[in-house]
Structure formats: C-alpha cells, structure tokens
N, C-alpha and C. Protein backbone atom coordinates (compact mmCIF):
# COMPACT_ATOMS: atom_id res chain seq x y z
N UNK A 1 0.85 -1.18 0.00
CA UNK A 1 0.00 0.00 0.00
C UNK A 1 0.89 1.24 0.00
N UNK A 2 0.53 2.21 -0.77
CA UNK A 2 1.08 3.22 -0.52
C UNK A 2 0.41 4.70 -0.30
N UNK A 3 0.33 5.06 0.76
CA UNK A 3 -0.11 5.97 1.60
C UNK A 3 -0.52 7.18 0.49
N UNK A 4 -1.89 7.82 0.12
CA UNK A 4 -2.41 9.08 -0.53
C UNK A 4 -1.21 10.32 -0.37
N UNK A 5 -0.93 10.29 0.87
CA UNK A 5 -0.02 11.68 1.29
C UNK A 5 1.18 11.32 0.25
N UNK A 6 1.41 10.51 0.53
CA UNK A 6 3.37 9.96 -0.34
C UNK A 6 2.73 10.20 -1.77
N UNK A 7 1.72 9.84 -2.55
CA UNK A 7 1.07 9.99 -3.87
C UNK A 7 1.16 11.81 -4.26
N UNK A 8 0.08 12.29 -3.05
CA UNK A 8 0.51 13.57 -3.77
C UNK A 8 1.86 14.21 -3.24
N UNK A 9 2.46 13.83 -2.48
CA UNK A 9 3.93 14.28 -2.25
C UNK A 9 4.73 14.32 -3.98
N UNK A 10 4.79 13.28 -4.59
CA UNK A 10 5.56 12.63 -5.43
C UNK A 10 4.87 13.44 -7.30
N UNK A 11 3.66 13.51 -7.26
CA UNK A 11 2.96 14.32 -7.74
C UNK A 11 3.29 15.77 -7.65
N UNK A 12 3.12 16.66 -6.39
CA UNK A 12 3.58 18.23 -6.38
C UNK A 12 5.27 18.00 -6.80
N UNK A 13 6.05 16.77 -6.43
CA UNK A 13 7.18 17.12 -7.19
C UNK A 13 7.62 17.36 -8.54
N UNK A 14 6.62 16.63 -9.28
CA UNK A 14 6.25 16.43 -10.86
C UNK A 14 5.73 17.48 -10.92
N UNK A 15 5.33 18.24 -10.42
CA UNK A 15 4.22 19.65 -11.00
C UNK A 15 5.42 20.69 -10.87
N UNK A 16 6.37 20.29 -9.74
CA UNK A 16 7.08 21.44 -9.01
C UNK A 16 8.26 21.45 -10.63
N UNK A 17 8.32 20.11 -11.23
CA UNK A 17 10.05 20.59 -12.01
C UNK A 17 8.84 21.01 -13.38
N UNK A 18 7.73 20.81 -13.41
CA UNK A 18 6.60 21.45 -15.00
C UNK A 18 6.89 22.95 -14.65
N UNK A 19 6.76 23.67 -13.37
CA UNK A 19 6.34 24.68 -13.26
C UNK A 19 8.19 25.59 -13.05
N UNK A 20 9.37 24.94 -13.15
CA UNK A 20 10.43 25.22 -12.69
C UNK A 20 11.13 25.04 -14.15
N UNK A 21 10.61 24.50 -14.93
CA UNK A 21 10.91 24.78 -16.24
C UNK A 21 10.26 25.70 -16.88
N UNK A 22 9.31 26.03 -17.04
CA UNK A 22 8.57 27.40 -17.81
C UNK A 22 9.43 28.70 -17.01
N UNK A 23 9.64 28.44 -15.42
CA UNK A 23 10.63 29.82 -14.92
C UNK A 23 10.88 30.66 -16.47
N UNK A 24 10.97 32.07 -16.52
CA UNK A 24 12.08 32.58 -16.92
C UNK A 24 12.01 32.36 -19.09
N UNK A 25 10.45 31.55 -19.21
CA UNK A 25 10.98 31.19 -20.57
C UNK A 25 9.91 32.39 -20.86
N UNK A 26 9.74 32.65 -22.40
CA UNK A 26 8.16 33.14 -22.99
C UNK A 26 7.27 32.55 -23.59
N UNK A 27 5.91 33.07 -23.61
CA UNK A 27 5.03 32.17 -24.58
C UNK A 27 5.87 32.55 -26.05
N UNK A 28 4.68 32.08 -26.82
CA UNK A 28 4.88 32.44 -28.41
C UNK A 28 5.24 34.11 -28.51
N UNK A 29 3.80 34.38 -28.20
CA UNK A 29 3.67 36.05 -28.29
C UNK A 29 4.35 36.89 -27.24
N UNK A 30 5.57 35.98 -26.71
CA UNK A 30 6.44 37.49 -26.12
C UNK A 30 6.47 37.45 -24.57
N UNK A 31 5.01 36.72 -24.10
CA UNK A 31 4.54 37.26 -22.68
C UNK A 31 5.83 36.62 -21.59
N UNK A 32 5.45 36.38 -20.76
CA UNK A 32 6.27 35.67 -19.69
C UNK A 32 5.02 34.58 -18.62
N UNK A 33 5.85 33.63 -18.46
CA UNK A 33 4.57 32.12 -18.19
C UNK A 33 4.74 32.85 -16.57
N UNK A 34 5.22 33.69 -15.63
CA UNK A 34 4.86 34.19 -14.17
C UNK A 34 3.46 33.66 -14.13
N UNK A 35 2.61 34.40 -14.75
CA UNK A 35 0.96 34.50 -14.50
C UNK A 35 0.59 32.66 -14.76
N UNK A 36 0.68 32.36 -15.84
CA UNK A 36 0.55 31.34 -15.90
C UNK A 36 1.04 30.05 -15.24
N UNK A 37 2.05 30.08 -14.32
CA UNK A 37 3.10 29.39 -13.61
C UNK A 37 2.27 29.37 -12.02
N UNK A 38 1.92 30.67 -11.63
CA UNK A 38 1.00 30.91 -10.64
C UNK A 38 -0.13 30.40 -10.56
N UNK A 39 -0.92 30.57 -11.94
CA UNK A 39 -2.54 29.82 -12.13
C UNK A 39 -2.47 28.40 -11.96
N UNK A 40 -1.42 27.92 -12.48
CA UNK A 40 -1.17 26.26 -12.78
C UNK A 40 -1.29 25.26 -11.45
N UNK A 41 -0.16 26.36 -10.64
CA UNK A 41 -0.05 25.79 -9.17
C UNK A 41 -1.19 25.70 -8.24
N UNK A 42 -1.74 26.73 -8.46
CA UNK A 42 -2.73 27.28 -7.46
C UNK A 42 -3.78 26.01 -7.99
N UNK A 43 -4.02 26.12 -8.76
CA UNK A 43 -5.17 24.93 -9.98
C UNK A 43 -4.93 23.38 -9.39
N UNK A 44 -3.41 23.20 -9.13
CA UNK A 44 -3.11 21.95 -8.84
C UNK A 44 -3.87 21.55 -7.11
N UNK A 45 -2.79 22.67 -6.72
CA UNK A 45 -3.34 22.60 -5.17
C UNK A 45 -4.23 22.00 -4.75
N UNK A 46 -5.69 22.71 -5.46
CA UNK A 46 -7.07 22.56 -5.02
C UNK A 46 -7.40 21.08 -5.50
N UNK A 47 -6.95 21.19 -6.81
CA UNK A 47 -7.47 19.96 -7.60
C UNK A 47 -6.79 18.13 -6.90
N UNK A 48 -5.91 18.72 -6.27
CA UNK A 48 -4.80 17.17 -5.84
C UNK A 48 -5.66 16.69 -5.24
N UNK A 49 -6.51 17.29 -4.08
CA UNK A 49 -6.90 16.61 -2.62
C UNK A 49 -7.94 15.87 -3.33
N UNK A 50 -9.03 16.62 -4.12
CA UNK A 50 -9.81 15.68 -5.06
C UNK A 50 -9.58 14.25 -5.57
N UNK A 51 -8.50 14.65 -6.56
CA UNK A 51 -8.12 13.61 -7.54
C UNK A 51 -7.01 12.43 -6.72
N UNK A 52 -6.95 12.81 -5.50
CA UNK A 52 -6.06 11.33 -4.69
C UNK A 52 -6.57 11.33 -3.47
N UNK A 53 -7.51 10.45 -3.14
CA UNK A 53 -8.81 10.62 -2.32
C UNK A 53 -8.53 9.08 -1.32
N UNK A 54 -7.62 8.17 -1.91
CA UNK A 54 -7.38 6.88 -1.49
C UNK A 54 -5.88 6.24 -1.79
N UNK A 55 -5.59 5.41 -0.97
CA UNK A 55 -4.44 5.25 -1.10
C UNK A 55 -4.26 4.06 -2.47
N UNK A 56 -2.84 3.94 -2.88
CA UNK A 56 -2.72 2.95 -3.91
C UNK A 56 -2.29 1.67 -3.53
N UNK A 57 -3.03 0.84 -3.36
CA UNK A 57 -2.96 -0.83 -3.63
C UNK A 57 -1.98 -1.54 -4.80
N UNK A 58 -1.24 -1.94 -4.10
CA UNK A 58 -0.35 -2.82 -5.06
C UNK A 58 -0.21 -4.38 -4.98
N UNK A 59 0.48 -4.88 -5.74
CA UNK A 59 0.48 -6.43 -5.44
C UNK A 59 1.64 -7.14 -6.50
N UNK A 60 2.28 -8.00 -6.34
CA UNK A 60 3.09 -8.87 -6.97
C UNK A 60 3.03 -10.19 -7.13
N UNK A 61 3.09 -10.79 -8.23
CA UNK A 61 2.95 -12.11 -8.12
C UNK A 61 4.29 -12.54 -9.34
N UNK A 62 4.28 -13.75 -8.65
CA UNK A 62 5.74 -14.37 -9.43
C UNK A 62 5.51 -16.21 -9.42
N UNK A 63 5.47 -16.34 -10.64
CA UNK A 63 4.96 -18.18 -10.73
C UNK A 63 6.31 -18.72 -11.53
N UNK A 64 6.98 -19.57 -11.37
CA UNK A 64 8.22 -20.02 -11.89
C UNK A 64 7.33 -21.86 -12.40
N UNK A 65 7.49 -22.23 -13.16
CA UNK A 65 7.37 -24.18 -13.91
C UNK A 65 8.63 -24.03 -14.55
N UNK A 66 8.98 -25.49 -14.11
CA UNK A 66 10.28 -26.14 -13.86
C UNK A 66 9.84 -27.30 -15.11
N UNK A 67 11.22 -27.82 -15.70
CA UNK A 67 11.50 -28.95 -16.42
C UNK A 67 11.47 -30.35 -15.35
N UNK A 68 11.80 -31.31 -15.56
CA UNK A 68 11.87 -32.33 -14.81
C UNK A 68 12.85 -32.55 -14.05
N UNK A 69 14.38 -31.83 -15.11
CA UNK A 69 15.35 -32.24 -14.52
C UNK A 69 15.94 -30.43 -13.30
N UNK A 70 14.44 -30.05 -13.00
CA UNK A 70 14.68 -29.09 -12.02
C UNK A 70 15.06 -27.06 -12.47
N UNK A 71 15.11 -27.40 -13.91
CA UNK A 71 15.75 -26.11 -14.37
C UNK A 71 14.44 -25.49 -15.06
N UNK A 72 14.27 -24.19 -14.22
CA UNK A 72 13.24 -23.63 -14.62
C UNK A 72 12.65 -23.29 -16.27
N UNK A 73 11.45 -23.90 -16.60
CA UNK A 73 10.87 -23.38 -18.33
C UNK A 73 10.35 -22.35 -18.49
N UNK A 74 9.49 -21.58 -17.33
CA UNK A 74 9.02 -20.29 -17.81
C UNK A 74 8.94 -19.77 -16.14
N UNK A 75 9.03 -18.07 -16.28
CA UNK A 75 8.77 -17.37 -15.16
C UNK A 75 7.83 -16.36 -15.33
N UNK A 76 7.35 -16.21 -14.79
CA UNK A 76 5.60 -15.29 -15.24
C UNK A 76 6.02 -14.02 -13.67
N UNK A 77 6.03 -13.11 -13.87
CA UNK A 77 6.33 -11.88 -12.96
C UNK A 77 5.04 -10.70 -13.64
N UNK A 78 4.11 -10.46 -12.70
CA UNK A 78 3.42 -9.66 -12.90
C UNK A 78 3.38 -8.49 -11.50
N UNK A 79 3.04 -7.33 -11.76
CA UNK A 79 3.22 -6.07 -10.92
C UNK A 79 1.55 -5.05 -11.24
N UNK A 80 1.37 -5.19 -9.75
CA UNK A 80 -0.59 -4.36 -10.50
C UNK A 80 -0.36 -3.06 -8.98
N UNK A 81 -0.60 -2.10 -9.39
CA UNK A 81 -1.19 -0.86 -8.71
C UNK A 81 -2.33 -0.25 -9.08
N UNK A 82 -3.27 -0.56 -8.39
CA UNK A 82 -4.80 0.23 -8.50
C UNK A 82 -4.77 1.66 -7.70
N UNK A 83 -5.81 2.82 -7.96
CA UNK A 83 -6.04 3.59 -7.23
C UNK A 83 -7.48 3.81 -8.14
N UNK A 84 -8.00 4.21 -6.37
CA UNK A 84 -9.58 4.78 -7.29
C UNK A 84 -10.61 3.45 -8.01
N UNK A 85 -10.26 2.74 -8.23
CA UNK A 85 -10.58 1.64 -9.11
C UNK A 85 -9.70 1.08 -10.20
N UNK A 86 -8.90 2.39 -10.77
CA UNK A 86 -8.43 2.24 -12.21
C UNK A 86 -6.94 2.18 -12.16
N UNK A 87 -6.56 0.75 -12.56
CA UNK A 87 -5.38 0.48 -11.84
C UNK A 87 -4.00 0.28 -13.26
N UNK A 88 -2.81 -0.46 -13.39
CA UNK A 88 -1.87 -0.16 -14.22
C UNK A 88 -1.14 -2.11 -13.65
N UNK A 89 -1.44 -3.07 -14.86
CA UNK A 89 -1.03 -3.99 -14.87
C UNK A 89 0.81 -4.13 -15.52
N UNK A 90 1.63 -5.17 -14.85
CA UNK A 90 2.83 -4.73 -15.93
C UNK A 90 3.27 -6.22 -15.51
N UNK A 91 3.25 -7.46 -16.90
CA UNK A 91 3.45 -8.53 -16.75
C UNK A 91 5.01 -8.68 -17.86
N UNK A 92 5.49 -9.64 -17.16
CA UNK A 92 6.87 -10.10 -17.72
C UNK A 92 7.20 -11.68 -17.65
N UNK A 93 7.15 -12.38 -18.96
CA UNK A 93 7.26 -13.53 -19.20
C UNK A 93 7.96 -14.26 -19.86
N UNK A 94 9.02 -14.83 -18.92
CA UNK A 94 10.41 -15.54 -20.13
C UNK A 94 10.33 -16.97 -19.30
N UNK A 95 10.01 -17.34 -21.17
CA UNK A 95 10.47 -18.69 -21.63
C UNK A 95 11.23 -19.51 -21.93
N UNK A 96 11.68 -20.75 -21.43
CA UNK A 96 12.46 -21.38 -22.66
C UNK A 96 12.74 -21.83 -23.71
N UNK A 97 13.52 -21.66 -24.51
CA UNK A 97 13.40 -21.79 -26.27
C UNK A 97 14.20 -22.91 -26.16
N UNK A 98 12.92 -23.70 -26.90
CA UNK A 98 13.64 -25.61 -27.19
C UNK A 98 14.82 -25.32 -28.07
N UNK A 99 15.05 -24.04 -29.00
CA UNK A 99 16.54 -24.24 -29.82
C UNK A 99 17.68 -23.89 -28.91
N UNK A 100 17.64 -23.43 -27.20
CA UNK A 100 18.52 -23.12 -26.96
C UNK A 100 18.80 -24.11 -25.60
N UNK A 101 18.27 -25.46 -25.72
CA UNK A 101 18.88 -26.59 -25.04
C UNK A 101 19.45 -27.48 -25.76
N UNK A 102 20.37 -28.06 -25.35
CA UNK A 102 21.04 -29.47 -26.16
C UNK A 102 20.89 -30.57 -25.73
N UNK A 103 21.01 -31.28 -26.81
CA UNK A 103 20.27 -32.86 -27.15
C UNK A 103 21.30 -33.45 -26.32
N UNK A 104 21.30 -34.64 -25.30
CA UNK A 104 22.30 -35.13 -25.06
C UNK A 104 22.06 -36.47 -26.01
C-alpha cells in the first residue's frame, strides 16, 4: 500500500520541475509564463486533494514451472497498482526456447 499523502507528495514534485521549467521562458507572443506558472499551481493545489482521495494498492505475483530435470521453463512476474478503481497492470514472461537446449 502506498499511503495518498506519499502519492501527492511525489505528484507536487512532478508539477514542481513542469512549473520550474517554464521559470524565466516566454510564450509564443512574447509574454512571460509568471501569471501562468501561478494559475497552474494554485489549480493543482485545489485539484490534488480531489483527484487522490485513497491510497494505492499494489500487489506482486511471481509463478516459476520447472522442467523435470529441475531447471526452470518459464517465469511469469506480474506487478498491479490500482487507485480509485483504475489500476496499471505490468506482466513479464520468459520462456524457454527448445533451440537453446542441447540434445544429449
């Protein structure tokens, strides 16, 4: 689990280097992003407590099948974080390739 507070902690840091890069640049037409750099933040502020309302749920799973003679054939590693409902799956699966054992 990882705690809402640590979420938007990690978040205002992501907003903090968006808003630390415009510093100092101009729009198209000349202006300077100050005003806009100010609106952005202020916008975030309000909007964070909303949009991270629960903490994020995570989970890992890891399944290894073995050959006979003990040496693993496939490893299946999957990684899931939900928040809110709407969560971010990330699976990783290596096999063994029959061309890369030898015949005794």
């Amino acid at each position: 689990v990882i705690p809402k507070e640590t979420v938007k902690k990690v978040m205002g840091g992501l907003m903090g280097a968006f808003t630390e890069g415009l510093k100092g640049k101009k729009t198209e037409d000349g202006k300077d992003h100050d005003g806009d750099i100010k609106d952005l933040d202020d916008e975030f502020k309000k909007e964070i407590d909303k949009a991270v309302d629960q903490d994020v749920q995570t989970s890992e799973y890891l399944s290894v099948t073995c050959f006979e003679d003990g040496w693993p054939s496939s490893v299946l590693k999957q990684n899931k974080s939900v928040m809110a409902g709407r969560g971010k799956l990330k699976q990783k699966l290596i096999e063994a390739c029959r061309f890369a054992q030898r015949e005794k």
